[in-house]
Protein backbone atom coordinates (compact mmCIF):
# COMPACT_ATOMS: atom_id res chain seq x y z
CA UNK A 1 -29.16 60.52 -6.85
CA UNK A 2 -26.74 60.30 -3.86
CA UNK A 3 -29.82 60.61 -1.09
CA UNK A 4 -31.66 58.13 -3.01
CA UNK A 5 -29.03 55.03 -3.34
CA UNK A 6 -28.75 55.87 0.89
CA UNK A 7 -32.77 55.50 1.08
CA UNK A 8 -32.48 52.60 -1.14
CA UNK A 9 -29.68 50.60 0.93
CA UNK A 10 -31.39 51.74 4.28
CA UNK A 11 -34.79 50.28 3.46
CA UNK A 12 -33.30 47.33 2.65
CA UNK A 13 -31.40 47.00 5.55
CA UNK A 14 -34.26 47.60 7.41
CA UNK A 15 -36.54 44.79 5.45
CA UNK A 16 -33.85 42.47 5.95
CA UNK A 17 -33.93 43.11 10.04
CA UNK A 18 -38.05 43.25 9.96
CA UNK A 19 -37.53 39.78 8.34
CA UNK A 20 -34.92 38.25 11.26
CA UNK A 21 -37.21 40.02 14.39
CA UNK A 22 -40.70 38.15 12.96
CA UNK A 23 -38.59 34.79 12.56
CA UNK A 24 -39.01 34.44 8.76
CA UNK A 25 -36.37 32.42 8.03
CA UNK A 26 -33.19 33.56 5.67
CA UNK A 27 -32.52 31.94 2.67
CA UNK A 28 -28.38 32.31 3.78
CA UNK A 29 -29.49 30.58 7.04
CA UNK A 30 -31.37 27.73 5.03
CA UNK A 31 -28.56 26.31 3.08
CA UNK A 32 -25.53 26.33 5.87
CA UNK A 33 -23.37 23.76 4.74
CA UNK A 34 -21.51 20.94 7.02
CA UNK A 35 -18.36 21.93 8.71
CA UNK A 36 -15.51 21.74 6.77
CA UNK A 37 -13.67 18.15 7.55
CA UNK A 38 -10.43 19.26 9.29
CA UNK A 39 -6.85 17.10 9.06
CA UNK A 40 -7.09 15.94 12.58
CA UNK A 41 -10.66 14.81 13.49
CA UNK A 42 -11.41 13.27 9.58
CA UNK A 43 -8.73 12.87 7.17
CA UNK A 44 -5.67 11.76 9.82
CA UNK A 45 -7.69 8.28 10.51
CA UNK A 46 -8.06 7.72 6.64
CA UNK A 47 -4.22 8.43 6.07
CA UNK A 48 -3.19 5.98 9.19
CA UNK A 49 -5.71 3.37 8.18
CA UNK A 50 -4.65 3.26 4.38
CA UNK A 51 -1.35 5.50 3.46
CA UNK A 52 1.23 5.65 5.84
CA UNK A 53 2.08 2.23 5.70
CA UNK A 54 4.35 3.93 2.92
CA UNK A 55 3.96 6.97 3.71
CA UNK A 56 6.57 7.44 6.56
CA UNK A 57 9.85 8.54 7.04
CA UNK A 58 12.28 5.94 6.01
CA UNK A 59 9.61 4.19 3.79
CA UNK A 60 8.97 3.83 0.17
CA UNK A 61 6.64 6.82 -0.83
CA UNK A 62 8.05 9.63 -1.73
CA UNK A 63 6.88 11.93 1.31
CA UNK A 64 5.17 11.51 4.86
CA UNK A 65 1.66 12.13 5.13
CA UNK A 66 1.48 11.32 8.82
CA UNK A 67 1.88 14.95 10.21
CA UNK A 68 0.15 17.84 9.29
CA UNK A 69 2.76 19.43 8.59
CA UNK A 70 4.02 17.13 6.47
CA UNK A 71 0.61 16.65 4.16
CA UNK A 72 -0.46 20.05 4.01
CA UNK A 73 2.07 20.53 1.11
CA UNK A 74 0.70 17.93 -0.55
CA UNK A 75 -3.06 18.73 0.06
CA UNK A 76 -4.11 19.01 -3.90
CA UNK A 77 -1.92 16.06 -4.91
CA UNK A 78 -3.97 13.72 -2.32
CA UNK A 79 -7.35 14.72 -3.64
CA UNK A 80 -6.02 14.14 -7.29
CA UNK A 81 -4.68 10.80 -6.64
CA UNK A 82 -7.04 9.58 -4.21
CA UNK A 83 -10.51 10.58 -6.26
CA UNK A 84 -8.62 8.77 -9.14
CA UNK A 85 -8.25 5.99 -6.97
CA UNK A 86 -4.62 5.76 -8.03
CA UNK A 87 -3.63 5.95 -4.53
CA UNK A 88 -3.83 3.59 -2.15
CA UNK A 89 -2.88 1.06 -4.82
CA UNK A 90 -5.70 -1.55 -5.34
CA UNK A 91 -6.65 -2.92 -8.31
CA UNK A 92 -9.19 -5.00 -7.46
CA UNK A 93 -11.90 -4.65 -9.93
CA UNK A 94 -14.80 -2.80 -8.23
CA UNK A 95 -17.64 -4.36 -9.77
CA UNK A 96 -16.88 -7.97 -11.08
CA UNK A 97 -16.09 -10.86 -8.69
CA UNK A 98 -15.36 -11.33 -4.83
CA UNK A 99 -15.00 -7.60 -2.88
CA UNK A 100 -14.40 -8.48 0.68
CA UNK A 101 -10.56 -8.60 1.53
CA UNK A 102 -8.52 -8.58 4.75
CA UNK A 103 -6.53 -5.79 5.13
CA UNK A 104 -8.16 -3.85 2.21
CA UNK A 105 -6.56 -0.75 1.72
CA UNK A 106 -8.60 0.76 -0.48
CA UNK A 107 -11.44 3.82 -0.03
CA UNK A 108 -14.93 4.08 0.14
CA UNK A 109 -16.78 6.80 -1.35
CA UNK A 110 -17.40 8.53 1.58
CA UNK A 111 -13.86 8.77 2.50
CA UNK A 112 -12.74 9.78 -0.73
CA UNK A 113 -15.59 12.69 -0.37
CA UNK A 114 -13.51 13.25 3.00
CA UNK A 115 -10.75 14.09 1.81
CA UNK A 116 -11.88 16.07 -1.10
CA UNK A 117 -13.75 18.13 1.07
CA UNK A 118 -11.20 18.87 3.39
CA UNK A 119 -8.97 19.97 0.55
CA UNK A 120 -11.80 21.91 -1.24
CA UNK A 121 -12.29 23.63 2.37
CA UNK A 122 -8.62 25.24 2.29
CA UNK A 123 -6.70 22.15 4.12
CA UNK A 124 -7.83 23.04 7.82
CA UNK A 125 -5.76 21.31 10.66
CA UNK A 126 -8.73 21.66 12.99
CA UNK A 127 -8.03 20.89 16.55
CA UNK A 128 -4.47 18.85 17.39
CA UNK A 129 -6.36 17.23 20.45
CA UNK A 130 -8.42 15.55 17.78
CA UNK A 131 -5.76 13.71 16.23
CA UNK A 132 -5.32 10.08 16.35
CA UNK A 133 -2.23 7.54 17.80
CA UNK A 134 -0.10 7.73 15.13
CA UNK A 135 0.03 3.80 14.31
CA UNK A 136 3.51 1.81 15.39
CA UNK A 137 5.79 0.35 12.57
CA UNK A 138 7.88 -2.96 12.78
CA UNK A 139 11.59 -2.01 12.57
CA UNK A 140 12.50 -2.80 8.59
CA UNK A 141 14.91 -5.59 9.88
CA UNK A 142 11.96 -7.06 12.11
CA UNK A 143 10.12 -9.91 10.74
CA UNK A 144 6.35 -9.44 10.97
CA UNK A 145 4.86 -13.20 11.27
CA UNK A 146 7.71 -13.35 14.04
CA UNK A 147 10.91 -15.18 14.11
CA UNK A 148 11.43 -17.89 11.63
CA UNK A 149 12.86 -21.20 11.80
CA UNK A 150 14.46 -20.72 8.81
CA UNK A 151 15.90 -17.91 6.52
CA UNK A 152 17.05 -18.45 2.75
CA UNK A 153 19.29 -15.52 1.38
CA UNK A 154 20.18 -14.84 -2.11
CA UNK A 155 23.50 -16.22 -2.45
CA UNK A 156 25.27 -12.91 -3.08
CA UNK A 157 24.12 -8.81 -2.97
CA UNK A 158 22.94 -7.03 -6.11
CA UNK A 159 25.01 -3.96 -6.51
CA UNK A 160 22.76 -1.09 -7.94
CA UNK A 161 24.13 2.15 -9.50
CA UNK A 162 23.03 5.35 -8.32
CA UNK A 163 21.35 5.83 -11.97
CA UNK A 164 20.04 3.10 -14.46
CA UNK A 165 17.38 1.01 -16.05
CA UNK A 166 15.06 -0.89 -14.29
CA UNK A 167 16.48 -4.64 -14.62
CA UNK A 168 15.81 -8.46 -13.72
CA UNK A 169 18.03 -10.33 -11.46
CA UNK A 170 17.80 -14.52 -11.22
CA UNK A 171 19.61 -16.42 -8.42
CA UNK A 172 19.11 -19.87 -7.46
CA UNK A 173 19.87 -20.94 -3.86
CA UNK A 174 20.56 -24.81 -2.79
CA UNK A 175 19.12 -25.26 0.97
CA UNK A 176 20.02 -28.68 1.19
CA UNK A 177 17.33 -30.02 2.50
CA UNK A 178 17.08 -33.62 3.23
CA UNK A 179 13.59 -34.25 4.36
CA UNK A 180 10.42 -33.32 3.31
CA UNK A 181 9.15 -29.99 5.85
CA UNK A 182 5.78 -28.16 6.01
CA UNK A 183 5.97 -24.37 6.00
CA UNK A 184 2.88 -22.83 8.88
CA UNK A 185 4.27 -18.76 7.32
CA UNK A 186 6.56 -17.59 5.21
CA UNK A 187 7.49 -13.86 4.54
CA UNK A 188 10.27 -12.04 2.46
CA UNK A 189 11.86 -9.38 2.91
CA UNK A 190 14.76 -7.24 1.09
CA UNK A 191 17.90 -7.02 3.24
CA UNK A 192 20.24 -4.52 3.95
CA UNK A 193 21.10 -0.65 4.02
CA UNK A 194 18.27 0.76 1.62
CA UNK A 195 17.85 -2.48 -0.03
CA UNK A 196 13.75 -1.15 0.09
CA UNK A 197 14.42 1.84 -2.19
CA UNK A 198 15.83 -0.30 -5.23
CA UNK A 199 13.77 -3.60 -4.72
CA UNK A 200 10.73 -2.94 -6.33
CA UNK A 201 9.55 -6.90 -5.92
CA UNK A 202 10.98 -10.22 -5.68
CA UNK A 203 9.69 -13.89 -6.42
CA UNK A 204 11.14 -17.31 -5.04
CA UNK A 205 10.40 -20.87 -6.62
CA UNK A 206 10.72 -24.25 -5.50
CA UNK A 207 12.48 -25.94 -8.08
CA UNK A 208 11.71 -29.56 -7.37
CA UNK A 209 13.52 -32.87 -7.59
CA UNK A 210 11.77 -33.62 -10.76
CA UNK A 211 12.61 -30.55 -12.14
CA UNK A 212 9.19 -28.70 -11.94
CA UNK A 213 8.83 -25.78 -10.77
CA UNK A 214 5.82 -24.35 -7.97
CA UNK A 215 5.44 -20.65 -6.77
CA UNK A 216 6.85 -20.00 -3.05
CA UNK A 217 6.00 -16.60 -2.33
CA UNK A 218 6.54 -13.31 -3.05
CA UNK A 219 7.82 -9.70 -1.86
CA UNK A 220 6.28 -6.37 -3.10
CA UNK A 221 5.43 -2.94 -1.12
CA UNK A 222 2.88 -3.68 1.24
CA UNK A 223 3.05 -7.27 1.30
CA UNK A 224 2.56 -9.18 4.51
CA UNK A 225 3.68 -12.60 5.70
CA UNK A 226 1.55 -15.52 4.36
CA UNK A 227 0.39 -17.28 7.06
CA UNK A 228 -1.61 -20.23 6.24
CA UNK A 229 -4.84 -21.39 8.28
CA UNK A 230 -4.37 -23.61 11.33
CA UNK A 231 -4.17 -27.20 9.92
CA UNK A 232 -3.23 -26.02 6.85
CA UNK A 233 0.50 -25.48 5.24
CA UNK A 234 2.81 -25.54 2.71
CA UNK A 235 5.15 -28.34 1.23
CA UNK A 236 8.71 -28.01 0.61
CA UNK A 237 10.28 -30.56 -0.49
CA UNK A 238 13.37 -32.13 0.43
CA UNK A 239 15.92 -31.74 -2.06
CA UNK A 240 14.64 -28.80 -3.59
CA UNK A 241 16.40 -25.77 -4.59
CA UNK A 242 15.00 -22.05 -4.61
CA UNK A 243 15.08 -19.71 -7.51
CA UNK A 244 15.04 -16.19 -6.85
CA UNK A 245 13.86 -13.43 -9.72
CA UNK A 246 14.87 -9.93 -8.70
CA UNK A 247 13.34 -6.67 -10.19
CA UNK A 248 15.57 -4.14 -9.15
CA UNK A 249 15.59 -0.04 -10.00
CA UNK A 250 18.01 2.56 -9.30
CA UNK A 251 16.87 5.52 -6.78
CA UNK A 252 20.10 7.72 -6.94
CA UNK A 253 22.09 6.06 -4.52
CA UNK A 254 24.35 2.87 -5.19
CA UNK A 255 22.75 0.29 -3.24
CA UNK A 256 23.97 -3.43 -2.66
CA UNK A 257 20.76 -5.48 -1.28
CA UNK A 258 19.54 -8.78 -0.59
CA UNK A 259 16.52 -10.54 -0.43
CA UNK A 260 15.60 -13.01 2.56
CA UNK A 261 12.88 -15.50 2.91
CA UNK A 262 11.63 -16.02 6.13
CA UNK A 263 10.11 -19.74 7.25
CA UNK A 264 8.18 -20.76 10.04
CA UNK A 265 7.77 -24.83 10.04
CA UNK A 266 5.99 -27.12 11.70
CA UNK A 267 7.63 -29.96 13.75
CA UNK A 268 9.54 -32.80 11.90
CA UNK A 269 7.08 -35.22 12.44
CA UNK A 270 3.68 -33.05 11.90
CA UNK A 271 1.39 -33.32 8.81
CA UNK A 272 -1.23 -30.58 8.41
CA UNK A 273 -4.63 -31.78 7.58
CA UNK A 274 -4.75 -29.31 4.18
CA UNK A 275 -1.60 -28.67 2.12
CA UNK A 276 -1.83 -25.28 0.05
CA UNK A 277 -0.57 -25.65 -3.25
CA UNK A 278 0.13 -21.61 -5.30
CA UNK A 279 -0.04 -21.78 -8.53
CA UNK A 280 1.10 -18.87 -11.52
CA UNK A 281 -0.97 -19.57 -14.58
CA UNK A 282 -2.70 -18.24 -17.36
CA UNK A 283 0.01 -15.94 -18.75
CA UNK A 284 -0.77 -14.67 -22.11
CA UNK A 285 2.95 -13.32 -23.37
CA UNK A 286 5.92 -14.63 -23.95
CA UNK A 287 7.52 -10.98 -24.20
CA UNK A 288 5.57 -7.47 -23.72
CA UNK A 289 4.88 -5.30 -26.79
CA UNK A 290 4.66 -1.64 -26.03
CA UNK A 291 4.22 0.53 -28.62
CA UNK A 292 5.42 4.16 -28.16
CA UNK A 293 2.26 6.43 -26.75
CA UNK A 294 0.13 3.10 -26.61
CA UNK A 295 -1.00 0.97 -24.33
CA UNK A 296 -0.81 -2.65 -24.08
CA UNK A 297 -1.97 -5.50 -21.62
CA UNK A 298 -1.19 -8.98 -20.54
CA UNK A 299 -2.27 -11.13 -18.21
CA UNK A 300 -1.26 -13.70 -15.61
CA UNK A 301 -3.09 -15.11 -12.56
């Protein structure tokens, strides 16, 4: 029995090299698959393009994805949150209405298959020569549309506990402003030591004259500087006064923080040829309903 499992295993050895010397073609050898994507050459572009905008040190996110070293930890967590498209945050709806943004963060399907690959493939660095520039980051007290003309601060700091609920903070602010001017960018910001970690967004109103009141902007992670189309601006009225409306969490650090808003005007005496008017409508609340282990919507555009 012993000599015959040796004949059996030689002759098959010896079919198998017949096969490879007369060229007829392996079926292991027909179905190589693709290289495994490695960190450096495939999935490093796809983290700098879309992630690491908050995923940095000193940023919002939780960790840094912009090393190797750093992500590799976190390998099996990316491909979770990424094929759920949970991460990068976009909720654009994928198959109703317009699709083409600027500065879309979101992934394709071919990225996402990327970086579920790579992961699948045991995480690979591949070759550090491959890797990209790591991209460059304005300091957090920089102003990205560039110096304004004008900055409106919340008349005093919010002083967050090192634990707490999430709550709502409104301010109103008196510029004095005795002529009409028309805003080319505006941009806010939150200000001062770690005033990032507990601001999780922040809206300003004009409150007019005639006591209306008209969307300004807005400050949430991620969010650029509006800047409006050449010939094209925003009106702030003279005489108005600014609400501020403050959501603010607690990150296990007392915190006091601010939040600026940044102006860039044109000159006294310049009209732009289209004035941009924001509007918040459509809400469909006047308070949310959340019943425990449900879900519940509302809307406003």
């Amino acid at each position: 029995m012993y000599t015959m499992r040796l004949r059996t295993t030689f002759s098959a050895v010896a079919l198998l090299g017949t096969a490879v010397m007369l060229g007829v073609p392996c079926p292991a050898a027909a179905q190589q698959s693709p290289a495994t994507p490695t960190f450096a050459k495939d999935v490093a572009p796809i983290l700098y393009r879309s992630c690491v905008e908050c995923h940095r040190p000193d940023s919002i996110a939780p960790m840094s994805l912009i090393k190797y070293e750093d992500a590799r930890p976190w390998a099996r967590s990316i491909k979770t949150k990424v094929t759920a498209r949970d991460m990068p945050p976009w909720y654009i709806e994928r198959n109703v209405g317009i699709q083409k943004f600027k500065n879309d963060p979101s992934l394709s399907d071919k990225e996402i298959a990327t970086i579920a690959a790579w992961v699948d493939g045991g995480a690979p660095q591949g070759n550090s020569g491959e890797m990209p520039t790591p991209p460059t980051f304005a300091n957090r007290n920089e102003w990205r549309m560039g110096k304004p003309d004008v900055i409106l601060e919340t008349p005093k700091a919010v002083d967050v506990p090192a634990t707490g609920p999430d709550w709502w903070v409104d301010m109103e602010l008196d510029p004095k402003l005795t002529e009409d001017r028309y805003i080319m960018a505006i941009e806010s910001k939150p200000a001062g030591l770690n005033a990032e970690k507990v601001i999780h967004h922040a809206t300003s109103n004009m409150v007019l004259p005639d006591g209306g009141e008209a969307f300004l902007n807005e400050y949430a992670v991620g969010k650029n500087a509006d800047v409006f189309p050449e010939g094209s601006g925003r009106l702030l009225k003279a005489g108005s006064k600014i609400h501020f409306n403050l959501h603010v969490h607690s990150y296990g650090e007392a915190t006091a923080a601010k939040v600026q808003v940044g102006l860039k005007l044109y000159p006294k005496d310049a009209s732009p040829s289209y004035v941009v008017d924001a509007l918040h409508t459509g809400d469909s609340y006047d308070a949310i309903d959340l019943p425990a282990g449900q879900v519940s919507r509302v809307d406003g555009y």
